[in-house]
C-alpha atoms as a PDB file:
ATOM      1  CA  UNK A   1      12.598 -20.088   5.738  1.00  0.00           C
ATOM      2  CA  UNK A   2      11.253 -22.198   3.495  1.00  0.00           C
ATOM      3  CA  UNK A   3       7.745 -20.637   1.310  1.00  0.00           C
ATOM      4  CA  UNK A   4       4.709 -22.879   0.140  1.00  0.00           C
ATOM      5  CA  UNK A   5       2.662 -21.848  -3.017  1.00  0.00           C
ATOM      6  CA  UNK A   6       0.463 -21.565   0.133  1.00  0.00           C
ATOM      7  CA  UNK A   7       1.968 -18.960   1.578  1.00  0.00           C
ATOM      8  CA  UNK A   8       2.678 -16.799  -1.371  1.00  0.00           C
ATOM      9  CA  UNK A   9      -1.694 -17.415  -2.290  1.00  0.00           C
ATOM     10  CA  UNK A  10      -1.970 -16.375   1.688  1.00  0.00           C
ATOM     11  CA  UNK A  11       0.104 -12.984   1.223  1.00  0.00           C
ATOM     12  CA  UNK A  12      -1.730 -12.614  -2.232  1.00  0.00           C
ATOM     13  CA  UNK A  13      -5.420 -12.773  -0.384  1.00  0.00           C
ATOM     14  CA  UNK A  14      -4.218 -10.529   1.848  1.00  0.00           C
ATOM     15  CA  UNK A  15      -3.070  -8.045  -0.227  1.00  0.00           C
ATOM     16  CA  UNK A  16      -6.162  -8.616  -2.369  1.00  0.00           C
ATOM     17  CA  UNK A  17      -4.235  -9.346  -5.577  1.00  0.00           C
ATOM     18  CA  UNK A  18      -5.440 -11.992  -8.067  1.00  0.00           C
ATOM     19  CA  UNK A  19      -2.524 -14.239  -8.719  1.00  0.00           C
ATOM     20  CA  UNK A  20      -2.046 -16.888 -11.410  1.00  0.00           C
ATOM     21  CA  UNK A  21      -0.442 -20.526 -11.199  1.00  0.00           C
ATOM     22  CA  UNK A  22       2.806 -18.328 -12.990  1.00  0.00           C
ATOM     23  CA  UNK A  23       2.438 -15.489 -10.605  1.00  0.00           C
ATOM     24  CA  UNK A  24       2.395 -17.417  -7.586  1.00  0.00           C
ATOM     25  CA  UNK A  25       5.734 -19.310  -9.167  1.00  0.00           C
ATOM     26  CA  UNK A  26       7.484 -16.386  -9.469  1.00  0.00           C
ATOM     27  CA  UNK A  27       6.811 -14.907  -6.597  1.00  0.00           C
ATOM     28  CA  UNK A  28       7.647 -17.476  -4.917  1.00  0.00           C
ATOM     29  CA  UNK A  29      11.244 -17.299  -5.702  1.00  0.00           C
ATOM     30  CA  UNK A  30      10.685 -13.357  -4.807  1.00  0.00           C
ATOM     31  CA  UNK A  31       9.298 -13.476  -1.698  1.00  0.00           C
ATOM     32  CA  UNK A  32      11.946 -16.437  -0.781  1.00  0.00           C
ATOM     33  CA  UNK A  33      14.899 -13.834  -1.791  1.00  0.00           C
ATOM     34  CA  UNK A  34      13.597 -11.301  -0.241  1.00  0.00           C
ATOM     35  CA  UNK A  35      12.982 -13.055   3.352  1.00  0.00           C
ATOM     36  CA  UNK A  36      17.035 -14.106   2.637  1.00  0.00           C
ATOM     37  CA  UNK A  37      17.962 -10.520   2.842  1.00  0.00           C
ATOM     38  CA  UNK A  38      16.299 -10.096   5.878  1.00  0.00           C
ATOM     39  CA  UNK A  39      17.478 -13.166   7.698  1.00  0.00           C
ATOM     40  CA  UNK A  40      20.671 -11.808   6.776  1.00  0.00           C
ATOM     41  CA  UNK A  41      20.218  -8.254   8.544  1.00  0.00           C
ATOM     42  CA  UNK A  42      19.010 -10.298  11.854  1.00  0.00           C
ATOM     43  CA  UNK A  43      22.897 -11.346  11.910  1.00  0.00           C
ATOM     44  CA  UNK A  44      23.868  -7.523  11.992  1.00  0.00           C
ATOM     45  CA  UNK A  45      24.613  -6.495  16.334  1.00  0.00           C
ATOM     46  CA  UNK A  46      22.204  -3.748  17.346  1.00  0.00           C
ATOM     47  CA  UNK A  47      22.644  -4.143  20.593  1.00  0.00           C
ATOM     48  CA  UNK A  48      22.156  -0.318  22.110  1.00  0.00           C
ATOM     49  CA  UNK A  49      20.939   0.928  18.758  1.00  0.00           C
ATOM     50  CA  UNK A  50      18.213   3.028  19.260  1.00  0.00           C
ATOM     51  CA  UNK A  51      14.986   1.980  16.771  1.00  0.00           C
ATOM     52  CA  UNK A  52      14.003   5.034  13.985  1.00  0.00           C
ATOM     53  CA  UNK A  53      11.037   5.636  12.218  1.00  0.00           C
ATOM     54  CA  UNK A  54      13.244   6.770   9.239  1.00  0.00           C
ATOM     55  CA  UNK A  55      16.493   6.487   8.152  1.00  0.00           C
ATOM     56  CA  UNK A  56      16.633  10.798   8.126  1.00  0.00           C
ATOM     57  CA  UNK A  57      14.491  13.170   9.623  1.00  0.00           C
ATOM     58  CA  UNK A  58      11.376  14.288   7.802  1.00  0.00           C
ATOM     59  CA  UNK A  59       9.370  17.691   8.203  1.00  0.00           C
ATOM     60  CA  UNK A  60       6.336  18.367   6.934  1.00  0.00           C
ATOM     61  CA  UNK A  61       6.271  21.553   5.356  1.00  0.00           C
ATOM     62  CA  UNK A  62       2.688  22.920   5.253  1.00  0.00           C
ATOM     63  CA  UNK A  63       0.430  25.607   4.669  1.00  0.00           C
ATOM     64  CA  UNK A  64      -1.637  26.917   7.604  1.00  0.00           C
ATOM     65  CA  UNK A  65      -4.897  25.820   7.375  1.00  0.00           C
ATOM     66  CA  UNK A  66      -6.893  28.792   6.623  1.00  0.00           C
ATOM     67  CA  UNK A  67     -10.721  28.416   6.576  1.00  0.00           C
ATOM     68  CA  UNK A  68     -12.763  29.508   3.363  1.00  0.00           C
ATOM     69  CA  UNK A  69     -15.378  28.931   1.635  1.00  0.00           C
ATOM     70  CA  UNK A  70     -15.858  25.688  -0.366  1.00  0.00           C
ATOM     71  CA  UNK A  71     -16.728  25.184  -4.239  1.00  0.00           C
ATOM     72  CA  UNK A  72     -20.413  25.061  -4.297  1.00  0.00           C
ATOM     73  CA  UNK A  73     -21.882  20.852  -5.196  1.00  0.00           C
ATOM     74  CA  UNK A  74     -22.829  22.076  -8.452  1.00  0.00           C
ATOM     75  CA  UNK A  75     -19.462  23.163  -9.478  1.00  0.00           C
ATOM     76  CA  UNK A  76     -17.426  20.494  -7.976  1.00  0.00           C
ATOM     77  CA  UNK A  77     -19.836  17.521  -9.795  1.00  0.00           C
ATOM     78  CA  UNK A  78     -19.571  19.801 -13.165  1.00  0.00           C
ATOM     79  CA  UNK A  79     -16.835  18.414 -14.983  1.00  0.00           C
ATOM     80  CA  UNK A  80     -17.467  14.413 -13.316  1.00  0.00           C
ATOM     81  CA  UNK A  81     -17.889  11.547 -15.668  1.00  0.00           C
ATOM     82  CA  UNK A  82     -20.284  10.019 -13.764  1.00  0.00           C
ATOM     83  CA  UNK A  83     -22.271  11.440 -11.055  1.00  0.00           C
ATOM     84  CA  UNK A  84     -25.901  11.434  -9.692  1.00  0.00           C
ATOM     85  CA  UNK A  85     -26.432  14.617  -8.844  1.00  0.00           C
ATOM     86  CA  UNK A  86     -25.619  14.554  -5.404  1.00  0.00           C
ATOM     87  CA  UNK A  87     -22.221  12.775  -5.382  1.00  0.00           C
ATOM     88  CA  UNK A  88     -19.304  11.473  -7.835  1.00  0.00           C
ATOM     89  CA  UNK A  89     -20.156   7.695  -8.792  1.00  0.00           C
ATOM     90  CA  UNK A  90     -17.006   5.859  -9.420  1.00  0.00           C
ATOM     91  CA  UNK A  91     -16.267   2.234 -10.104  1.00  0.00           C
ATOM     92  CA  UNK A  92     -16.297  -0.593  -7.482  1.00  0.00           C
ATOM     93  CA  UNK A  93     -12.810  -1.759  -7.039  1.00  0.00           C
ATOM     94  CA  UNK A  94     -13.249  -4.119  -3.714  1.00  0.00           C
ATOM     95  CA  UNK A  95     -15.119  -6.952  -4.355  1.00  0.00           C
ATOM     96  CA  UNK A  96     -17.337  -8.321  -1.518  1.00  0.00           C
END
């Protein structure tokens, strides 16, 4: 498969990342190596291979929920660099 700048700004928008005329260059030759691989794996026979989430089993080891009662507002906005009061303030990071 052949990638365009294009395609790499596309993937880039998507992910929301910035990328420079030198980003998109090397990633270009990233991407393209990377989509190799994988056209490479579609040659592998998986015919009656059953699909897996993961390649091993994974529990969850967890603590039962137990219900108590909560660190009072006050407390819990305490120690915040920035809040207004009521709730934390933290810095935009999504641009609209």
């Amino acid at each position: 498969m052949n990638l365009t700048s294009a395609d790499v700004r596309k993937v880039a928008s998507l992910a929301r990342l910035k990328v420079t005329d030198e980003d998109v260059n090397s990633l270009l030759g990233d991407l393209s190596a990377i989509l190799e691989y994988v056209d490479v794996l579609n040659e592998v026979d998986t015919t009656g291979i059953e699909p897996m989430v993961h390649a091993v089993e994974l529990h969850n080891v967890l603590r039962t929920d137990v219900l108590r009662e909560s660190l009072p507002r006050e407390a819990a906005l305490q120690n915040a660099p920035r809040t207004d009061g009521k709730y934390f303030l933290v810095p935009t990071i999504i641009e609209g």
